[in-house]
C-alpha atoms as a PDB file:
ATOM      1  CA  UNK A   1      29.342  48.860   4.107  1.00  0.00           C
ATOM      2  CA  UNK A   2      29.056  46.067   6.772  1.00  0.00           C
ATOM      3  CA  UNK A   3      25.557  45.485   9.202  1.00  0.00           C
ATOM      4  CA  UNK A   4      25.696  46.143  12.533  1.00  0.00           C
ATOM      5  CA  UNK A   5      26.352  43.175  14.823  1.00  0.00           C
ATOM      6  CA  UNK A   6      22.911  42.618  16.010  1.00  0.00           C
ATOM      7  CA  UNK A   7      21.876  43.056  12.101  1.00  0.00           C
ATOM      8  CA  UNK A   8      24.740  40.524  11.098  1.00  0.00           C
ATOM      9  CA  UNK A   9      23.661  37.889  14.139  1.00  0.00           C
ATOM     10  CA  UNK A  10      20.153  38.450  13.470  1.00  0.00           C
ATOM     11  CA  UNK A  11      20.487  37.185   9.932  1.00  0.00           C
ATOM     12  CA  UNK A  12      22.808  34.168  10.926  1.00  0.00           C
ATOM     13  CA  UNK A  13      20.465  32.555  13.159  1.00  0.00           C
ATOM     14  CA  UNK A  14      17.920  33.020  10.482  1.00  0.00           C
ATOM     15  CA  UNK A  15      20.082  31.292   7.956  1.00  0.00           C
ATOM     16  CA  UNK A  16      20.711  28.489  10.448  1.00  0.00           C
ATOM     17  CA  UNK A  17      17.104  28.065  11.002  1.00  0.00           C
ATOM     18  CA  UNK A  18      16.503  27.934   7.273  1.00  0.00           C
ATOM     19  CA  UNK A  19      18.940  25.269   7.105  1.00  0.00           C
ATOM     20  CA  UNK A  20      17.806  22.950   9.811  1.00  0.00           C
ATOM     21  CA  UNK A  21      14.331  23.612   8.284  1.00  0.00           C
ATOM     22  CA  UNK A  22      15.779  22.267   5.124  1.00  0.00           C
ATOM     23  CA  UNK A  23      17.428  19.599   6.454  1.00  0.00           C
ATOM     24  CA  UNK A  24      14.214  18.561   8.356  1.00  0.00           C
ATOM     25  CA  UNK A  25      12.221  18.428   5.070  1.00  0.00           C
ATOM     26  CA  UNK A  26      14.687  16.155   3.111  1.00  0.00           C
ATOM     27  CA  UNK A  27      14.235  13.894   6.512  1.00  0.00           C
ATOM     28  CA  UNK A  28      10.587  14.101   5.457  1.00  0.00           C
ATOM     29  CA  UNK A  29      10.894  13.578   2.236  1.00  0.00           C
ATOM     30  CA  UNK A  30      13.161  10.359   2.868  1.00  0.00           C
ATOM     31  CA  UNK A  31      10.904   9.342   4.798  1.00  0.00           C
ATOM     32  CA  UNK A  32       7.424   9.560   2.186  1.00  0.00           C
ATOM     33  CA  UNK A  33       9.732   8.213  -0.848  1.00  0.00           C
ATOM     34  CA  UNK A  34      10.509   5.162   1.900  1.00  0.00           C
ATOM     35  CA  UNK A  35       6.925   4.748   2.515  1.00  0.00           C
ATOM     36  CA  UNK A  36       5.844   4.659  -1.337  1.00  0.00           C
ATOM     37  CA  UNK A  37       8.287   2.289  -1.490  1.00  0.00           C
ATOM     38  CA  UNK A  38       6.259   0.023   0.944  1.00  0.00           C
ATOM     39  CA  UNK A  39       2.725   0.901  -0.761  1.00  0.00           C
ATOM     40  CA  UNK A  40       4.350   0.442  -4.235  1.00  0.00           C
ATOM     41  CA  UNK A  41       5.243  -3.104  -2.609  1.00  0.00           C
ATOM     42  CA  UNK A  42       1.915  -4.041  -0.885  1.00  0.00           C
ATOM     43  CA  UNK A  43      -0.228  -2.566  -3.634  1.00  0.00           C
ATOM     44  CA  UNK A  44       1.648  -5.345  -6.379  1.00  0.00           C
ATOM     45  CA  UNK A  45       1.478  -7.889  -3.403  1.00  0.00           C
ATOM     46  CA  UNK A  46      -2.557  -6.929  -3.927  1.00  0.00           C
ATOM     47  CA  UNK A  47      -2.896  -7.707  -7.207  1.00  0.00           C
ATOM     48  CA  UNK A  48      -0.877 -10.755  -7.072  1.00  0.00           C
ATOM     49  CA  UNK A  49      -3.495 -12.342  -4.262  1.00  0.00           C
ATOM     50  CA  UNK A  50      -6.230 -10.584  -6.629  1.00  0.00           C
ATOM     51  CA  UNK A  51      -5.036 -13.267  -9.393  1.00  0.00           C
ATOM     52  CA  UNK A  52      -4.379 -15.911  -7.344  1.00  0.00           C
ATOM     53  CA  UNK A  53      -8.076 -15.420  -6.353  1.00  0.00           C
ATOM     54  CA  UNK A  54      -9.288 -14.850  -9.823  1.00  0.00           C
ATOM     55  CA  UNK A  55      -7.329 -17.966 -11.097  1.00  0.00           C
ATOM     56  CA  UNK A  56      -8.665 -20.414  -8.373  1.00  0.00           C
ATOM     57  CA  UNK A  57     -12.413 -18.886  -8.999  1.00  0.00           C
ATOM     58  CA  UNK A  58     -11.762 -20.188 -12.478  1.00  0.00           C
ATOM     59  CA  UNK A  59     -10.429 -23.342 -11.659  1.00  0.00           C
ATOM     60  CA  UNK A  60     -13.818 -23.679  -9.515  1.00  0.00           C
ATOM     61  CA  UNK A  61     -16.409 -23.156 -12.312  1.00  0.00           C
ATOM     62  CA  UNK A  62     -14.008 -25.714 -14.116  1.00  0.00           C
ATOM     63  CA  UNK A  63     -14.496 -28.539 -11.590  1.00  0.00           C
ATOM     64  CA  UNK A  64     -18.019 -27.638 -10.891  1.00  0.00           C
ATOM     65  CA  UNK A  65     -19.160 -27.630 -14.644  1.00  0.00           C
ATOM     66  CA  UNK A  66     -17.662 -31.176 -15.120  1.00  0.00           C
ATOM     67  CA  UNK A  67     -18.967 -32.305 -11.377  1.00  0.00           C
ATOM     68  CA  UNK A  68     -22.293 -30.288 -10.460  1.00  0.00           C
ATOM     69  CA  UNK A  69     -22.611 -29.841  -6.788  1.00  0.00           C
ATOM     70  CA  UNK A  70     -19.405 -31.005  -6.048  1.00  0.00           C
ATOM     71  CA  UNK A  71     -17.984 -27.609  -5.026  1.00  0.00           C
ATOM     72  CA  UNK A  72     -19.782 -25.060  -2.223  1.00  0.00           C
ATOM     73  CA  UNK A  73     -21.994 -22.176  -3.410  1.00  0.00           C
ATOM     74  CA  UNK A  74     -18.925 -19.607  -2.192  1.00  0.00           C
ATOM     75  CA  UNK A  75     -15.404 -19.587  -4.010  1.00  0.00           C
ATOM     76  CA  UNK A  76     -12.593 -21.288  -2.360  1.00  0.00           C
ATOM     77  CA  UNK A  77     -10.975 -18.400  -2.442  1.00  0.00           C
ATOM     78  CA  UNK A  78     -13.047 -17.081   0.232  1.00  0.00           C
ATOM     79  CA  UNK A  79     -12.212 -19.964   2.543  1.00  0.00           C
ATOM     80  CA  UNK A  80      -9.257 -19.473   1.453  1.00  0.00           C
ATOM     81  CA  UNK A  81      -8.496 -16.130   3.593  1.00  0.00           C
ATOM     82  CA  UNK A  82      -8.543 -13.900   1.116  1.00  0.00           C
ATOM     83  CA  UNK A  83     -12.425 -12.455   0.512  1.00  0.00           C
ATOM     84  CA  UNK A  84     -11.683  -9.352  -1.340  1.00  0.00           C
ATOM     85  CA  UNK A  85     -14.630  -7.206  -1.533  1.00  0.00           C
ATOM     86  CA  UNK A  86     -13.871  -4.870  -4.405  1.00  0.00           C
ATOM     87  CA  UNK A  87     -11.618  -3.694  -6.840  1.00  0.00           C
ATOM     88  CA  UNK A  88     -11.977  -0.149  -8.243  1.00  0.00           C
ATOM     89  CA  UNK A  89      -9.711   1.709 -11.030  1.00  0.00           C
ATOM     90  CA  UNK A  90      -6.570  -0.652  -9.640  1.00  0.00           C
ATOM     91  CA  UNK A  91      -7.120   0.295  -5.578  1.00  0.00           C
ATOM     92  CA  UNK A  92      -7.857  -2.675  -3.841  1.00  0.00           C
ATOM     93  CA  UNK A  93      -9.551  -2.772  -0.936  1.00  0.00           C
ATOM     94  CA  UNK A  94      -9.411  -6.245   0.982  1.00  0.00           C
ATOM     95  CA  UNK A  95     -10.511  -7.750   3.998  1.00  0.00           C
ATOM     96  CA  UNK A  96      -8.473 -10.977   5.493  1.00  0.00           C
ATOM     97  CA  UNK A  97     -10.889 -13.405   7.462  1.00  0.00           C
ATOM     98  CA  UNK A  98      -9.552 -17.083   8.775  1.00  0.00           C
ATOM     99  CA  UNK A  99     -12.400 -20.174   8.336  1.00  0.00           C
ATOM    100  CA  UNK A 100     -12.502 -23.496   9.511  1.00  0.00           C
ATOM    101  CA  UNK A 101     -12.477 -25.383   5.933  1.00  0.00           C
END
């Protein structure tokens, strides 16, 4: 037994709008799995300044236990550019300021 034609065009356009719905949500989805990408990227790029930092904090105390009071009260990596103000369970939340050294 076949629909009537209004029945049968009825349920087309429905299908077609399913489909461009789809097709709209694997643009989406694209689209998120692109952006993880990024924040994947900048997260590691985080941690990477967040040793650097660590490492020249260390270096620091080094020079400043052999020399005392050769080295300011703030590290150098805070002149450096990079302050970064916390790190919590692995998020990192920094905050870039430019000095005069």
């Amino acid at each position: 037994m076949e629909l009537p034609a209004f029945r049968r065009e009825g349920s087309n356009r429905h299908i077609k709008g399913c489909e461009r719905a789809s097709q709209q949500l694997k643009f989406e989805i694209r689209a998120l799995n692109n952006k993880e990408r990024e924040m994947a990227t900048k997260l590691v790029s985080l941690h990477d300044m967040e040793s650097t930092s660590r490492a020249l904090d260390e270096e620091e105390r080094e020079i400043e236990s052999a020399f005392p009071g050769s080295i300011r009260d703030e590290p150098s990596s805070a002149y450096a550019g990079g302050l970064i103000k916390g790190v919590t369970q692995g998020h990192i939340s920094q905050t870039f300021q430019v000095r005069q050294v």
